[in-house]
N, C-alpha and C. Protein backbone atom coordinates (compact mmCIF):
# COMPACT_ATOMS: atom_id res chain seq x y z
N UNK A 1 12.36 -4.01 -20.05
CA UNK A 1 12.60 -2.67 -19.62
C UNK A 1 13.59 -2.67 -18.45
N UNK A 2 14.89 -2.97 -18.95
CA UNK A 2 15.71 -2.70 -17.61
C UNK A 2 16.31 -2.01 -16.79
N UNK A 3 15.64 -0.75 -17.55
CA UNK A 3 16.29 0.77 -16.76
C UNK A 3 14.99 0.45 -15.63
N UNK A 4 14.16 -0.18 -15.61
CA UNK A 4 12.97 0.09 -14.14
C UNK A 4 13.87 -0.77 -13.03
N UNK A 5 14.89 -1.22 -13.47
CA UNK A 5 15.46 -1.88 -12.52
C UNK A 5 17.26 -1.61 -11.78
N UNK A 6 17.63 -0.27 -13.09
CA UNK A 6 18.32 0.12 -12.67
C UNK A 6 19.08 1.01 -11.61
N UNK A 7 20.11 0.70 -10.13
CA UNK A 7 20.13 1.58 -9.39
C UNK A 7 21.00 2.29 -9.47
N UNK A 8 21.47 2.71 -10.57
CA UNK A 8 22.56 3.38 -10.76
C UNK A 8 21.26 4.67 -11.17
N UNK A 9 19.99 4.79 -11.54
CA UNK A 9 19.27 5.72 -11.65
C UNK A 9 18.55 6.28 -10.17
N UNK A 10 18.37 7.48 -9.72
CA UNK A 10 17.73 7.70 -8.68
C UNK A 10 16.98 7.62 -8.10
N UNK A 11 16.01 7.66 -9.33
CA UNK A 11 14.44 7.42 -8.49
C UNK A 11 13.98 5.88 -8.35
N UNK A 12 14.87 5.16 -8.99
CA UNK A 12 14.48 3.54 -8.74
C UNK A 12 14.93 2.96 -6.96
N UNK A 13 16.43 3.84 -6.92
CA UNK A 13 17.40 3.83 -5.39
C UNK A 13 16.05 4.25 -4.54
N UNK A 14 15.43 5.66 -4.84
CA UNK A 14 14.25 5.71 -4.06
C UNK A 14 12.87 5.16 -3.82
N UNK A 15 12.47 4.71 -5.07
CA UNK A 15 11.64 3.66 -4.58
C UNK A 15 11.91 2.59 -3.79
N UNK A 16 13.03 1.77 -3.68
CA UNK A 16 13.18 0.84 -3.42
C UNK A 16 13.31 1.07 -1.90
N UNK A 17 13.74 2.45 -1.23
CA UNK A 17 13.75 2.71 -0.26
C UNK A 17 12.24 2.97 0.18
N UNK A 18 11.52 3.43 -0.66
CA UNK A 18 10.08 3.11 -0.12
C UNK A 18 9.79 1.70 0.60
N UNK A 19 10.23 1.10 -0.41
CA UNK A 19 9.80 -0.77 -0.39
C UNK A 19 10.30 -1.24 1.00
N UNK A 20 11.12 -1.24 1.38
CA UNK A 20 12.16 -1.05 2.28
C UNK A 20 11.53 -0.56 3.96
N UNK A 21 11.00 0.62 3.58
CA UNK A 21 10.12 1.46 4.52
C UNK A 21 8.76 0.84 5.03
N UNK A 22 8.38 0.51 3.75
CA UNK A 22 6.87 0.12 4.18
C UNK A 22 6.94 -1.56 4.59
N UNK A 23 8.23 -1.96 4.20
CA UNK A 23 8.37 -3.74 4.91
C UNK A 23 8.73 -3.70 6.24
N UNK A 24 9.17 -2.48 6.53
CA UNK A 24 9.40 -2.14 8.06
C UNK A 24 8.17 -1.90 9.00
N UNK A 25 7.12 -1.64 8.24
CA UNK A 25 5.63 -0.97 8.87
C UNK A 25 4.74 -2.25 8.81
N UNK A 26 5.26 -3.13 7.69
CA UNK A 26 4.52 -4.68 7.93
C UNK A 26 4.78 -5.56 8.73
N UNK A 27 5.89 -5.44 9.04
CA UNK A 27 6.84 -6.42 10.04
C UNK A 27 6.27 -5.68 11.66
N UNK A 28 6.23 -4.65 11.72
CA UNK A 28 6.16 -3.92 13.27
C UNK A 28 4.41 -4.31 13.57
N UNK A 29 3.39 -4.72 12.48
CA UNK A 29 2.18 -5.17 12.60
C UNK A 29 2.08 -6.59 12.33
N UNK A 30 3.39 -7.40 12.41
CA UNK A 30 3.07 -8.81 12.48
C UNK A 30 2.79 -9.14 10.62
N UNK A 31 2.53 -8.07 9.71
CA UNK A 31 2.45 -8.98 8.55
C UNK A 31 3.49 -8.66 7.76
N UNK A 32 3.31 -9.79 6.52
CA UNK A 32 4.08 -9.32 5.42
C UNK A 32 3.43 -7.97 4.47
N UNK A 33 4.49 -7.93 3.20
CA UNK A 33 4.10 -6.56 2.80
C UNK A 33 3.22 -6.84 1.38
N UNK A 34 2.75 -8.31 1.03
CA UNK A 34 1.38 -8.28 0.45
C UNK A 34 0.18 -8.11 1.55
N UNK A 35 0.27 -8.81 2.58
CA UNK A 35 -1.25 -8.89 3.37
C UNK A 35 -1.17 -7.10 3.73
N UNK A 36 0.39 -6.24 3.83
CA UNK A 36 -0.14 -4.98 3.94
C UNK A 36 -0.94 -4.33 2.98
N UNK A 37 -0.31 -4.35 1.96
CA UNK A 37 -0.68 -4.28 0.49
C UNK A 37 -2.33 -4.35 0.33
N UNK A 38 -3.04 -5.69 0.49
CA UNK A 38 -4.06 -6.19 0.53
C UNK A 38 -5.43 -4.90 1.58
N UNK A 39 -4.40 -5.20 2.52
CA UNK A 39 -5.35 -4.56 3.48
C UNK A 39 -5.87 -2.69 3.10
N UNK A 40 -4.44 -2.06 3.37
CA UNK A 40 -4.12 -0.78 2.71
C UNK A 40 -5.38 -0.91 1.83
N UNK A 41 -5.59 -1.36 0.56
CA UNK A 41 -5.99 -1.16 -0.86
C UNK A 41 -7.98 -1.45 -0.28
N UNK A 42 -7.76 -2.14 0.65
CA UNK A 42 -9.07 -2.54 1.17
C UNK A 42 -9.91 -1.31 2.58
N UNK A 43 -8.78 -0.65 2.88
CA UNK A 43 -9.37 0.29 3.77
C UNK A 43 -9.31 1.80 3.03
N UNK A 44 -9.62 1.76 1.70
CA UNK A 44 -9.71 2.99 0.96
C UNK A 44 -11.01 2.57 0.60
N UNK A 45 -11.83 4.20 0.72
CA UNK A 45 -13.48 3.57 0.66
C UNK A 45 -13.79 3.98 -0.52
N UNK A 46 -13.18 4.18 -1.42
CA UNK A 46 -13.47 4.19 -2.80
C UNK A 46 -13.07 2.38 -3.69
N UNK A 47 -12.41 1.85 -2.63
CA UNK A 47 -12.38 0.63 -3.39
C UNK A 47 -13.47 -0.60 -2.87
N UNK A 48 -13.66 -0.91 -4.58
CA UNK A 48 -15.15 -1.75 -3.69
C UNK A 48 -14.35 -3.38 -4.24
N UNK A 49 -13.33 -3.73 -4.59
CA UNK A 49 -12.97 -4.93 -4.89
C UNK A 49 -11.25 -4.89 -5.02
N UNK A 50 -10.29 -5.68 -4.06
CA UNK A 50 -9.15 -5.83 -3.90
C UNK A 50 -8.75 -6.78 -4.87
N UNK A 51 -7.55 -6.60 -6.44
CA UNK A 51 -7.54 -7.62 -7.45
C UNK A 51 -6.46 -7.88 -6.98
N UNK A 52 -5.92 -9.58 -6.05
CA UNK A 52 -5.09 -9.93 -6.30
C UNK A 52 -4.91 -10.86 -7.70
N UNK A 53 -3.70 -11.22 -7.69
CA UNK A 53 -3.20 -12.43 -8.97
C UNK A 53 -2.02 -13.06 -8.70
N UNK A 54 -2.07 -13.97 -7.24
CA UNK A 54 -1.47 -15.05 -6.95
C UNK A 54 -1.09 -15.78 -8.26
N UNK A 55 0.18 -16.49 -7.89
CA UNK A 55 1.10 -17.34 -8.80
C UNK A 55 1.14 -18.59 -8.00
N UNK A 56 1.37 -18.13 -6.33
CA UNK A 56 1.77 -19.22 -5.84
C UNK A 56 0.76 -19.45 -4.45
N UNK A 57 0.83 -20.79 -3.95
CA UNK A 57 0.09 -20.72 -3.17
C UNK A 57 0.17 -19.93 -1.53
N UNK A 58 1.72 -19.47 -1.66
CA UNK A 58 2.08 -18.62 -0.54
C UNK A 58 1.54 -17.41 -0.96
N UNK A 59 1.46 -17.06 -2.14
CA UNK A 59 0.78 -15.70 -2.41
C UNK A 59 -0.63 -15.59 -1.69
N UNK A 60 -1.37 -16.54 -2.32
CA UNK A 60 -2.66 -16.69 -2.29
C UNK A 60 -3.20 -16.26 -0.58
N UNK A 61 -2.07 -17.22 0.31
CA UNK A 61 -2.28 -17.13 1.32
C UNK A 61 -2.19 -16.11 2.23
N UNK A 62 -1.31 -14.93 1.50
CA UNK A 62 -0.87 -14.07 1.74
C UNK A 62 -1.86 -12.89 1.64
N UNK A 63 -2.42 -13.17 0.48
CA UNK A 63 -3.21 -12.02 0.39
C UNK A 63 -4.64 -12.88 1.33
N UNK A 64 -5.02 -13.78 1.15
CA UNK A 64 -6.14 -13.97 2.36
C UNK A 64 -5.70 -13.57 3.65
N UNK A 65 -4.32 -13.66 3.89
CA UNK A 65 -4.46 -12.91 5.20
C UNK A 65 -4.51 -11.61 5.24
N UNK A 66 -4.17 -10.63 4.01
CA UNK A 66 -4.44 -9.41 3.82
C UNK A 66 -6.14 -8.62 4.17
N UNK A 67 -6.64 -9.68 3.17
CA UNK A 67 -7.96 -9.40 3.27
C UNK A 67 -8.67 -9.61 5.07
N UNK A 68 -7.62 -10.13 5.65
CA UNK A 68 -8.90 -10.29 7.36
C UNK A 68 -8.81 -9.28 7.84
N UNK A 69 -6.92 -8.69 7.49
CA UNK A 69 -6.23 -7.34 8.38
C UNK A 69 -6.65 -6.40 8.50
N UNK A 70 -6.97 -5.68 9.69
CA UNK A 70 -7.62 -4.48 9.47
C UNK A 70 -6.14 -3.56 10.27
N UNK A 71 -6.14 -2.28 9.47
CA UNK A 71 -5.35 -1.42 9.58
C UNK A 71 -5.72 -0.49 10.79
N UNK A 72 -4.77 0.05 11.76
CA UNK A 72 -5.75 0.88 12.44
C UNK A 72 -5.37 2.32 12.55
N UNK A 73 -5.38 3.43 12.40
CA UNK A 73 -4.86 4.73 12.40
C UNK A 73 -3.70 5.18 12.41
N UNK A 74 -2.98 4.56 13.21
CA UNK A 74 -1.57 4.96 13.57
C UNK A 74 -0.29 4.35 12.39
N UNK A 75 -1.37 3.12 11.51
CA UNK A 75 -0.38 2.14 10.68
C UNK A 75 -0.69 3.16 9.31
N UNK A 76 -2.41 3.66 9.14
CA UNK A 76 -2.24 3.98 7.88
C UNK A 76 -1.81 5.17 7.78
N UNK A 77 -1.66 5.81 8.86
CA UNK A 77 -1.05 7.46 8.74
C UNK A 77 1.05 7.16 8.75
N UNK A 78 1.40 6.14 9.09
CA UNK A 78 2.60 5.47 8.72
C UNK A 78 3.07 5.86 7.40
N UNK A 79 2.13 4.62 6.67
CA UNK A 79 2.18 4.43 5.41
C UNK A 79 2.18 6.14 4.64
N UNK A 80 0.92 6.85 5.46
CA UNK A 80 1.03 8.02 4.40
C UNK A 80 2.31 9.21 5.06
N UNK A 81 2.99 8.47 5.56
CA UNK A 81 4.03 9.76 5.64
C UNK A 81 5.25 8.72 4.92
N UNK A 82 5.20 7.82 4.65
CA UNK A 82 6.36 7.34 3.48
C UNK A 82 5.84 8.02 2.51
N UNK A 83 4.87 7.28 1.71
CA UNK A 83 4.55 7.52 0.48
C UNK A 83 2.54 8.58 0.99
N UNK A 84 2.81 9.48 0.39
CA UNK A 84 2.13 10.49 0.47
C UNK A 84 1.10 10.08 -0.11
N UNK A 85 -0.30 10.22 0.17
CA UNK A 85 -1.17 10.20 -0.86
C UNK A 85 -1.67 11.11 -2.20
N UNK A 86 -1.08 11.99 -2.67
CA UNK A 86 -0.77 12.85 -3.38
C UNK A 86 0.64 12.75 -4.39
N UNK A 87 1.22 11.36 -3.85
CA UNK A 87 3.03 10.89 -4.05
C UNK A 87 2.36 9.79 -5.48
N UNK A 88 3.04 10.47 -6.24
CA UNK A 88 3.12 9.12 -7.51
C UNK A 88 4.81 8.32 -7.92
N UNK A 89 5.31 7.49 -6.67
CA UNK A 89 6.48 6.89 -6.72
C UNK A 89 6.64 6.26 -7.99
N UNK A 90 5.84 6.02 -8.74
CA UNK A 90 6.38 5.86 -9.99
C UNK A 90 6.95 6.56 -11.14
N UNK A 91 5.66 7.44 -11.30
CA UNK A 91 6.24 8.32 -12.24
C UNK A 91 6.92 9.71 -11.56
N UNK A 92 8.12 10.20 -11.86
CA UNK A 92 8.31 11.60 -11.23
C UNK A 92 8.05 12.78 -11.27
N UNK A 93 6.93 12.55 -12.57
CA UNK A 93 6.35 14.15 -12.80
C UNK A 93 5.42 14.42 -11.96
N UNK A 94 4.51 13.64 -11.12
CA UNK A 94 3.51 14.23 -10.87
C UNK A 94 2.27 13.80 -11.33
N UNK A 95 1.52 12.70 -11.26
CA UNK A 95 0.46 12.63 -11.98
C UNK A 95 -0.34 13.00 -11.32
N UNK A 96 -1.42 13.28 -11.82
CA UNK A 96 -2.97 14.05 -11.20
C UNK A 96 -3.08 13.53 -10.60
N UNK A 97 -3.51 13.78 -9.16
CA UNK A 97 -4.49 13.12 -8.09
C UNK A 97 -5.81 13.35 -7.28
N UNK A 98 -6.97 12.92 -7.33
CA UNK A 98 -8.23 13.49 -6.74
C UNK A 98 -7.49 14.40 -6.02
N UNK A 99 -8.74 15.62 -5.37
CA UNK A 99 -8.18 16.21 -4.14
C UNK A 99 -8.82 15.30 -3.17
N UNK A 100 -9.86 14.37 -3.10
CA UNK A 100 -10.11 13.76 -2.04
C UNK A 100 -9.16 12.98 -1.00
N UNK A 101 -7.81 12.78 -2.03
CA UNK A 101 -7.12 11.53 -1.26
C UNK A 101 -5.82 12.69 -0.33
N UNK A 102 -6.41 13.85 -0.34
CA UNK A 102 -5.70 14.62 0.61
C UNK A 102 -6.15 14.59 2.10
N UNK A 103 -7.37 13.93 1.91
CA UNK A 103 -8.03 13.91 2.98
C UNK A 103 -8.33 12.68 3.74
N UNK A 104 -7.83 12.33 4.70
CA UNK A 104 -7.76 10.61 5.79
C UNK A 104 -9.26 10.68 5.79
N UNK A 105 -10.21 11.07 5.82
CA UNK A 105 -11.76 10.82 6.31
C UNK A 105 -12.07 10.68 4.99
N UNK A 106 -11.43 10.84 3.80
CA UNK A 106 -12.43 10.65 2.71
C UNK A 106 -11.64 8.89 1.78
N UNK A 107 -10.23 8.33 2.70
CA UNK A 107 -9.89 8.06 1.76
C UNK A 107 -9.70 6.19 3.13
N UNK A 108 -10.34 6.49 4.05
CA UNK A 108 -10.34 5.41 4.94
C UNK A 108 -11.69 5.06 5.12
N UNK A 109 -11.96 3.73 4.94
CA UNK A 109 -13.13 2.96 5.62
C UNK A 109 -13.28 3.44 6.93
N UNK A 110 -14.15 3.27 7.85
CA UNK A 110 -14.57 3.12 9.39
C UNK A 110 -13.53 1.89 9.54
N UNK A 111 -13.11 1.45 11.05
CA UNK A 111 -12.33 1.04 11.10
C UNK A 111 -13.23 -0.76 11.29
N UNK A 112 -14.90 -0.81 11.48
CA UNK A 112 -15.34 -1.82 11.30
C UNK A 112 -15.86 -2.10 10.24
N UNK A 113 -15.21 -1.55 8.49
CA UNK A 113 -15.64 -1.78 7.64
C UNK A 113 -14.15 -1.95 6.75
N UNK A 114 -13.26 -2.16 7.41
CA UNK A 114 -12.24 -2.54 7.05
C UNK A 114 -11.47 -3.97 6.22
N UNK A 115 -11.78 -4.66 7.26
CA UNK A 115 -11.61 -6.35 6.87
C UNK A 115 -12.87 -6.33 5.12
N UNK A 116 -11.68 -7.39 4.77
CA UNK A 116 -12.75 -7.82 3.50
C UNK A 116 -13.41 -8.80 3.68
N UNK A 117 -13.00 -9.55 4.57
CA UNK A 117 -13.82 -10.69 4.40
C UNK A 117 -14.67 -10.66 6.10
């Protein structure tokens, strides 16, 4: 599928500027943008299990450091003014989204229930 990779299309130019954005918000907290990745996906309290699928052993390591990170208010309200929680950067129509994830108190752990491990 090599139009997902094409930037001569728009919305790929804009994702990538997401990517871009949010490696800027990993770097200003000391990590990379899997252990953000990791963490992010781990301080949503609807998720009860983070699936990575390391290839390599820098991955691996990467996401264990994901899993210690705990996010703290100011990083995940960051993240949600790039990409919106209501924002489906993939597809551009719009896909459905709970109304819960409009809401930071319904869609963040406590901040000592954060770390996965």
């Amino acid at each position: 599928m090599p139009a997902r990779f094409d930037l001569e299309i728009p919305a790929n130019v804009a994702k990538l500027d997401l990517v871009e954005q949010l490696i800027e918000v990993a770097e200003s907290i000391g990590a990379s943008l899997p252990e953000l990745a990791v963490a992010f996906a781990a301080a949503h309290p609807a998720v009860t299990s983070v699936i990575i699928g390391p290839r390599t052993m820098q991955q691996l390591t990467d996401s264990v450091k994901g899993a210690e990170l705990v996010l703290d208010e100011e990083t995940l309200d960051r993240i949600d003014a790039i990409v919106p929680p209501e924002t489906d950067a993939y597809r551009a129509d719009g896909a459905w989204q709970p109304p819960a994830l409009t809401d930071p108190a319904l869609r963040r752990r406590p901040v000592a229930e954060r770390a996965a491990s």
